[in-house]
N, C-alpha and C. Protein backbone atom coordinates (compact mmCIF):
# COMPACT_ATOMS: atom_id res chain seq x y z
N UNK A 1 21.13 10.19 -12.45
CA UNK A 1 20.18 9.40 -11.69
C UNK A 1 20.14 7.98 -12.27
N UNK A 2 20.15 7.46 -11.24
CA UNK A 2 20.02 5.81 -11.78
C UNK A 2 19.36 5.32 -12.51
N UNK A 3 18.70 4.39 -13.36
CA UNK A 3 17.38 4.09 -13.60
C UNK A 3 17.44 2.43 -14.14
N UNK A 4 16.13 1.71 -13.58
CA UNK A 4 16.02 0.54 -14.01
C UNK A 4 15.51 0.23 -15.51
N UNK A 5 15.53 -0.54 -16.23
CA UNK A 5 14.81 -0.62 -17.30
C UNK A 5 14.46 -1.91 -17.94
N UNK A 6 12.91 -2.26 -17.32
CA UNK A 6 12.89 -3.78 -17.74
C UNK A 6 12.44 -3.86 -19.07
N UNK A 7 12.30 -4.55 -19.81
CA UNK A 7 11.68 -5.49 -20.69
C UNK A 7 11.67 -6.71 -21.35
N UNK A 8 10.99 -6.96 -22.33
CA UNK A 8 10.91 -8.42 -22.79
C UNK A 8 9.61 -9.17 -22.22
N UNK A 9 8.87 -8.83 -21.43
CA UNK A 9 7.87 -9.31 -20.82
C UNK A 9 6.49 -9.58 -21.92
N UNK A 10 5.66 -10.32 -21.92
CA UNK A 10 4.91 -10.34 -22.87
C UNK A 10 3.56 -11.97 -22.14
N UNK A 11 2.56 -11.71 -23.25
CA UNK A 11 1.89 -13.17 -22.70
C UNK A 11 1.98 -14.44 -23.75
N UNK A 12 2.34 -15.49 -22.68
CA UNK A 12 3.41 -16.39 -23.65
C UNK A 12 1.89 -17.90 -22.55
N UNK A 13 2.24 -18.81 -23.70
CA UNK A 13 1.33 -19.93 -23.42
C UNK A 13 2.11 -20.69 -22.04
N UNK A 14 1.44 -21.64 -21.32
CA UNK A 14 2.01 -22.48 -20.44
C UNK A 14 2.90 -23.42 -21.26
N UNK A 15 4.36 -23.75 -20.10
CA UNK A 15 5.36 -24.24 -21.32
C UNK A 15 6.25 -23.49 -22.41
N UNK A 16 6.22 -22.07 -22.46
CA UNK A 16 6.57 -20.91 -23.37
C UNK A 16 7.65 -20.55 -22.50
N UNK A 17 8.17 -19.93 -23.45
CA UNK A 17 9.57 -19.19 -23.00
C UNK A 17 9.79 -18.17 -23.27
N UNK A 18 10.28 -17.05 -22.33
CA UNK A 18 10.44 -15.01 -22.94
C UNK A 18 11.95 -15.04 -22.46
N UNK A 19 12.55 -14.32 -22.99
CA UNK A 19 13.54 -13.60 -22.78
C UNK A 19 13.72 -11.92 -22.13
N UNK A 20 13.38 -11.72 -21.16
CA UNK A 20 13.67 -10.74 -20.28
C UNK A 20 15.23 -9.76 -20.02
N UNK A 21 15.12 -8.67 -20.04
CA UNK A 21 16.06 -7.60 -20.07
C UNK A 21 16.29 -6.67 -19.10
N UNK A 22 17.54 -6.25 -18.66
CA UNK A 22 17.14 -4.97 -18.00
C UNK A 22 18.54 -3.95 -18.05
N UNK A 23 18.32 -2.97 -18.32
CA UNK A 23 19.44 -2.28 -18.50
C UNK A 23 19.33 -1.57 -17.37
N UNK A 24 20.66 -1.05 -16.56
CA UNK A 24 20.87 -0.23 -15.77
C UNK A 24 21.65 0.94 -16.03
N UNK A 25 20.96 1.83 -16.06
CA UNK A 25 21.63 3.05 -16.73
C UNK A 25 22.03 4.30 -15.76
N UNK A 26 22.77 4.95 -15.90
CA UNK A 26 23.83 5.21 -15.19
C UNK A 26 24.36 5.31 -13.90
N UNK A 27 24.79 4.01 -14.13
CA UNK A 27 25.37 3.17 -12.62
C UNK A 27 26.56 2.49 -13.06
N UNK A 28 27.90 3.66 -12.51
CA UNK A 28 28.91 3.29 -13.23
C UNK A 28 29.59 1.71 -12.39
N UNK A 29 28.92 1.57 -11.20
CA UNK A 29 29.72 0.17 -10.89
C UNK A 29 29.20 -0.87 -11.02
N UNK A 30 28.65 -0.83 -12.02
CA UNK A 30 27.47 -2.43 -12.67
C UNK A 30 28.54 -3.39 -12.45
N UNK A 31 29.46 -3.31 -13.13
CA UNK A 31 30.39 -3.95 -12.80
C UNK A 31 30.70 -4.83 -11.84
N UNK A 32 30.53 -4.35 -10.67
CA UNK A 32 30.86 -4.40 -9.35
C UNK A 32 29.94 -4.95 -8.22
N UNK A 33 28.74 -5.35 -8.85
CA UNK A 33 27.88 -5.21 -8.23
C UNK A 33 27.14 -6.66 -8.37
N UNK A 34 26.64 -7.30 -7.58
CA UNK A 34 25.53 -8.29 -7.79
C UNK A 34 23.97 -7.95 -8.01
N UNK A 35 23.62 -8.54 -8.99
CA UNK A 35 22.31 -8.30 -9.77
C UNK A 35 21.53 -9.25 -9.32
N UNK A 36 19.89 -8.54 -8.88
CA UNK A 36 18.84 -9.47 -9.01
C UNK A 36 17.53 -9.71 -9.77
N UNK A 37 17.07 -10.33 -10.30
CA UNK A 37 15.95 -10.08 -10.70
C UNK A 37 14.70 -10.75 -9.54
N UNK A 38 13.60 -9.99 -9.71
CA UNK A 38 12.65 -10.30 -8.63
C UNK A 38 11.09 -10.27 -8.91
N UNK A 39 10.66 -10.86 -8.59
CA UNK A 39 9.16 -10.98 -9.35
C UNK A 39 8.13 -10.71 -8.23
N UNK A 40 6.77 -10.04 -8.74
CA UNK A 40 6.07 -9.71 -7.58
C UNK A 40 4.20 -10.19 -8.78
N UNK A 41 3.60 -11.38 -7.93
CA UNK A 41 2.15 -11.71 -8.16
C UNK A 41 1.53 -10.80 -7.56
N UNK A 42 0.50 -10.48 -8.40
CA UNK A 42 -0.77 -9.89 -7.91
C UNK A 42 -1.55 -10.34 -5.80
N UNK A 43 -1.12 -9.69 -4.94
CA UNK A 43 -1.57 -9.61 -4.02
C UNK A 43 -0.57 -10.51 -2.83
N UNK A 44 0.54 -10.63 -3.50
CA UNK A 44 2.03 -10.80 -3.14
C UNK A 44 2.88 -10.28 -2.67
N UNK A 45 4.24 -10.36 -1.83
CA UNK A 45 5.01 -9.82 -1.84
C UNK A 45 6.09 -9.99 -2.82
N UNK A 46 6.80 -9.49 -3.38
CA UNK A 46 7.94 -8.65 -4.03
C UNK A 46 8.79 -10.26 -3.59
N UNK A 47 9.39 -11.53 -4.25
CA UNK A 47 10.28 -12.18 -3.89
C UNK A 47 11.46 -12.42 -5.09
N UNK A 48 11.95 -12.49 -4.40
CA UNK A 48 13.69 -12.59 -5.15
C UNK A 48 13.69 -14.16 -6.10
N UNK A 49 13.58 -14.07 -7.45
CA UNK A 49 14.06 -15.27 -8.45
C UNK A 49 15.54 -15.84 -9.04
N UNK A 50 15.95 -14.66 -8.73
CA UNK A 50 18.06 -15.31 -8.65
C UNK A 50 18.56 -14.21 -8.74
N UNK A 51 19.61 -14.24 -8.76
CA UNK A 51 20.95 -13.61 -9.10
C UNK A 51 22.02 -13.75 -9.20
N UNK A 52 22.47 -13.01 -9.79
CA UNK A 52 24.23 -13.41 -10.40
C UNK A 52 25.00 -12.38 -10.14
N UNK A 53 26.33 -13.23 -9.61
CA UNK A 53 27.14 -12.05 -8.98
C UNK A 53 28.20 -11.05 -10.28
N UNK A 54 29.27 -10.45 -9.67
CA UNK A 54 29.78 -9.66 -10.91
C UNK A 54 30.61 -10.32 -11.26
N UNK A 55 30.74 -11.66 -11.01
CA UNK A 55 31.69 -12.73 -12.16
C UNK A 55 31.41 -13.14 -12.78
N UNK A 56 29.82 -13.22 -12.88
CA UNK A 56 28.32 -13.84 -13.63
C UNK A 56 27.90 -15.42 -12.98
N UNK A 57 28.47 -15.51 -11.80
CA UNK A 57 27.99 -16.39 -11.20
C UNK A 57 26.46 -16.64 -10.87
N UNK A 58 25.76 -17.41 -11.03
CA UNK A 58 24.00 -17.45 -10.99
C UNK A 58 23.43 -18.22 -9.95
N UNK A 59 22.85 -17.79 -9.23
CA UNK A 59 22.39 -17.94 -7.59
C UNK A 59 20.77 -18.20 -7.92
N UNK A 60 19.78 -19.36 -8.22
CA UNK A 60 18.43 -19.45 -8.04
C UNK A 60 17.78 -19.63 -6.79
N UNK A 61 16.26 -18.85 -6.81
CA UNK A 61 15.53 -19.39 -5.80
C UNK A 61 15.27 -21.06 -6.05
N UNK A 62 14.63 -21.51 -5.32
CA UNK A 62 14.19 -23.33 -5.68
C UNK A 62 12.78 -23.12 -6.57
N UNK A 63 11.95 -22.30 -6.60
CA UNK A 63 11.04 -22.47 -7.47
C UNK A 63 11.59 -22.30 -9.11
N UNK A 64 12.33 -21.96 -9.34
CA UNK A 64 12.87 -21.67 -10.82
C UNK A 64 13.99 -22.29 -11.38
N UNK A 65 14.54 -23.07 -10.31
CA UNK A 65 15.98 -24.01 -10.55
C UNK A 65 15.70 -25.03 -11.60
N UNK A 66 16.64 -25.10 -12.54
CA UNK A 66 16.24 -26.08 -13.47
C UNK A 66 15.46 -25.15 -14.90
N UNK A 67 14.75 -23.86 -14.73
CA UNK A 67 13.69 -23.11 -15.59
C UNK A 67 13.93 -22.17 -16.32
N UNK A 68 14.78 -21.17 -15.43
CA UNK A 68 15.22 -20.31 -15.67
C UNK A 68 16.37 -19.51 -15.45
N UNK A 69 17.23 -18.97 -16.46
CA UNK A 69 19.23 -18.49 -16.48
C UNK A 69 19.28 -17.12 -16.55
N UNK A 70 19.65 -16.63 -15.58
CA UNK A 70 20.05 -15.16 -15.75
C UNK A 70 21.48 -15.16 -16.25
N UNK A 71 22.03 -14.68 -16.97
CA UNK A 71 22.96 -13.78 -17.47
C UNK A 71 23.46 -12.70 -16.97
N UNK A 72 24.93 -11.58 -17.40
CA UNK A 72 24.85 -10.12 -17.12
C UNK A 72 26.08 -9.57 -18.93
N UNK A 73 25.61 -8.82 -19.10
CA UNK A 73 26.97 -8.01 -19.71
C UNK A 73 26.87 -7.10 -19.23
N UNK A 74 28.48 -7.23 -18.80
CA UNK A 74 29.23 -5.92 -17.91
C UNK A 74 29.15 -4.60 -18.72
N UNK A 75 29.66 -4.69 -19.90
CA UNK A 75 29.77 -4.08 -20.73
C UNK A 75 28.85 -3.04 -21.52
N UNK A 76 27.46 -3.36 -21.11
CA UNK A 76 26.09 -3.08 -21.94
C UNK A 76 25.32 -2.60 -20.26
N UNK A 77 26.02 -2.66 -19.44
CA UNK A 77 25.01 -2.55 -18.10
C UNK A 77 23.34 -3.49 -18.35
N UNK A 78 24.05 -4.62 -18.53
CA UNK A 78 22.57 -5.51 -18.93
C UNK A 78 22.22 -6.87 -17.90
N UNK A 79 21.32 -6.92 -17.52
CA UNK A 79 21.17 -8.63 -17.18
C UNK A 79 19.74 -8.96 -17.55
N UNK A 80 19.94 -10.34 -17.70
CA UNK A 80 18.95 -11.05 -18.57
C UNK A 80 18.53 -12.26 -17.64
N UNK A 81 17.31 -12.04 -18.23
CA UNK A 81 16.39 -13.35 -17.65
C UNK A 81 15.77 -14.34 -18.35
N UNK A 82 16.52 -15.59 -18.89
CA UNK A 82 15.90 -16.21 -19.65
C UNK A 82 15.04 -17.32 -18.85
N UNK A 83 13.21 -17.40 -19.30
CA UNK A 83 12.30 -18.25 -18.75
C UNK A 83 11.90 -18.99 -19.33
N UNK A 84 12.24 -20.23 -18.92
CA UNK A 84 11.47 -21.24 -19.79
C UNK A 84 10.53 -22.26 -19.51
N UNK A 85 9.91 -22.96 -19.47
CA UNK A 85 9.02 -23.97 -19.42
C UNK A 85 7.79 -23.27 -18.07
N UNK A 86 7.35 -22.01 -18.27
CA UNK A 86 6.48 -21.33 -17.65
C UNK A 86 5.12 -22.19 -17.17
N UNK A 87 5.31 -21.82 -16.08
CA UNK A 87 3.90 -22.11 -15.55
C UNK A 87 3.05 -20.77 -14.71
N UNK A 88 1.65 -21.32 -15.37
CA UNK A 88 0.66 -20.43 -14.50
C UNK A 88 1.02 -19.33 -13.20
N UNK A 89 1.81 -20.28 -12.33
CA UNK A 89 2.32 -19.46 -11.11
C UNK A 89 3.64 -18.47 -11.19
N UNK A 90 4.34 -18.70 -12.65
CA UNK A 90 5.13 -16.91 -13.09
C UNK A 90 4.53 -16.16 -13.50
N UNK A 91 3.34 -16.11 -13.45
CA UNK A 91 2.23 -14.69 -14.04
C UNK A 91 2.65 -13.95 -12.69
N UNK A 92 3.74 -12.69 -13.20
CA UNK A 92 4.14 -11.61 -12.27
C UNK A 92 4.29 -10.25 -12.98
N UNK A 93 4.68 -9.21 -12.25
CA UNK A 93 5.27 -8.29 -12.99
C UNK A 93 6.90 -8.58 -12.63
N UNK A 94 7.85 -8.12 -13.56
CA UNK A 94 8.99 -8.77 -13.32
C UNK A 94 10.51 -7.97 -13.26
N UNK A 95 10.93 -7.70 -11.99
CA UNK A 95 11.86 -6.03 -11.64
C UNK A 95 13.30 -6.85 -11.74
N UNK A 96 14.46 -6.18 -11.94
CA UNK A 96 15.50 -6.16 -11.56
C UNK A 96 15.96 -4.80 -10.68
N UNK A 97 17.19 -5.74 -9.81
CA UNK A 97 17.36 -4.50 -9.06
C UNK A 97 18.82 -5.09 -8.49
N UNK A 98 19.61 -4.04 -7.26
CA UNK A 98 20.80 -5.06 -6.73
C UNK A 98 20.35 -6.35 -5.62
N UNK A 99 21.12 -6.82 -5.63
CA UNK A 99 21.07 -7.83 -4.86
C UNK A 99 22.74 -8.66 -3.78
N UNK A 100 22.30 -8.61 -2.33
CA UNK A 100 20.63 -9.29 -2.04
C UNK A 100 20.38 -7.80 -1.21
N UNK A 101 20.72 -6.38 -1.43
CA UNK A 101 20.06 -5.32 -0.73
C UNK A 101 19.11 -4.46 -1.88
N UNK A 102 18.03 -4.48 -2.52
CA UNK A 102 17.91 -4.07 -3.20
C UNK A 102 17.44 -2.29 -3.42
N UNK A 103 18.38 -1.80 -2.85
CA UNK A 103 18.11 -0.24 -2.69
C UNK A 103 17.88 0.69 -3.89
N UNK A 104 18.43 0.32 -5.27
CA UNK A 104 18.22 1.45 -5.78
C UNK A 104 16.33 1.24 -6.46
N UNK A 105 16.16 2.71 -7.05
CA UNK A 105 14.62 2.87 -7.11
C UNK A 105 13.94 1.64 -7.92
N UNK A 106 12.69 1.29 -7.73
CA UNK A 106 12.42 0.27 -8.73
C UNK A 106 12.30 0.91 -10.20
N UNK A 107 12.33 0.33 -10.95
CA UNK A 107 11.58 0.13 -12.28
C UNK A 107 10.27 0.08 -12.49
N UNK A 108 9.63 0.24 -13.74
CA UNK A 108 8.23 0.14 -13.95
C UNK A 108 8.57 -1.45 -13.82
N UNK A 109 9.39 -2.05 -14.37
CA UNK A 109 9.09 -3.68 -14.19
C UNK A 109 8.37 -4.08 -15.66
N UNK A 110 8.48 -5.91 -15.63
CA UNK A 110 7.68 -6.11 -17.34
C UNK A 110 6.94 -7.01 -17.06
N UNK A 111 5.74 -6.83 -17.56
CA UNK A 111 4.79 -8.10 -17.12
C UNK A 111 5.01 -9.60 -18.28
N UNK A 112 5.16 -10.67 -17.00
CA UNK A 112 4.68 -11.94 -17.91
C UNK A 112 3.46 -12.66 -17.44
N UNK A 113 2.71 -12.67 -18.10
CA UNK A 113 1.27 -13.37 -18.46
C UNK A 113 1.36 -15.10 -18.81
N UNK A 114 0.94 -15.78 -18.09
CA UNK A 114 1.24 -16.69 -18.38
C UNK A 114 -0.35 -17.55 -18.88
N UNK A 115 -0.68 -17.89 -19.99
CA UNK A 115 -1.89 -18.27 -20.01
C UNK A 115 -2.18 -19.88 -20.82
N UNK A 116 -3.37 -20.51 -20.55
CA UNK A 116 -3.64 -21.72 -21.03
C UNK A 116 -3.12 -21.94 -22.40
């Protein structure tokens, strides 16, 4: 069975930076596949923050361009979300999944807190 696995999430000051994780575990065509990570606010819908394809090519929404770099190792079934210069409005919980169909099950997801 598949499974998502976020972390790295934590509460970091405005202007702070986390490093975000997610392993995908056993999903032998990680490889193969384009990765997304996706963030969902409190009383929100669920929207897509980038992704990178399986060459590690990196695809941003416009709110995060310039902020924040996803990564992948093929190798580790991993992709990464590095955030930086946070503002108030990334206080989300924070999923990876495929992309841009994102079918397999979610994850618990990792919360970032973003505070004064």
């Amino acid at each position: 069975q598949v499974q998502l696995v976020e972390s790295g999430g934590g509460l970091v000051e405005a202007g702070g930076s986390l490093e975000l994780s997610c392993v995908v575990d056993n999903f032998g065509s990680f490889s193969l596949r384009s990765m997304g990570w996706y963030r969902q606010a409190p009383g929100k819908q669920r929207e897509l923050v980038g992704s990178i394809d399986k060459n590690g090519r990196p695809n941003y929404s416009d709110f995060v361009k310039g902020r924040f770099t996803i990564s992948r190792d093929n190798a580790r079934n991993t992709v990464n979300l590095q955030v930086n210069s946070l503002q108030f409005e990334d206080t989300a919980l924070y999923y990876c999944n495929l992309s841009p169909d994102p079918w397999l099950s979610w994850g618990q997801g990792t919360q970032v807190t973003v505070i004064s």
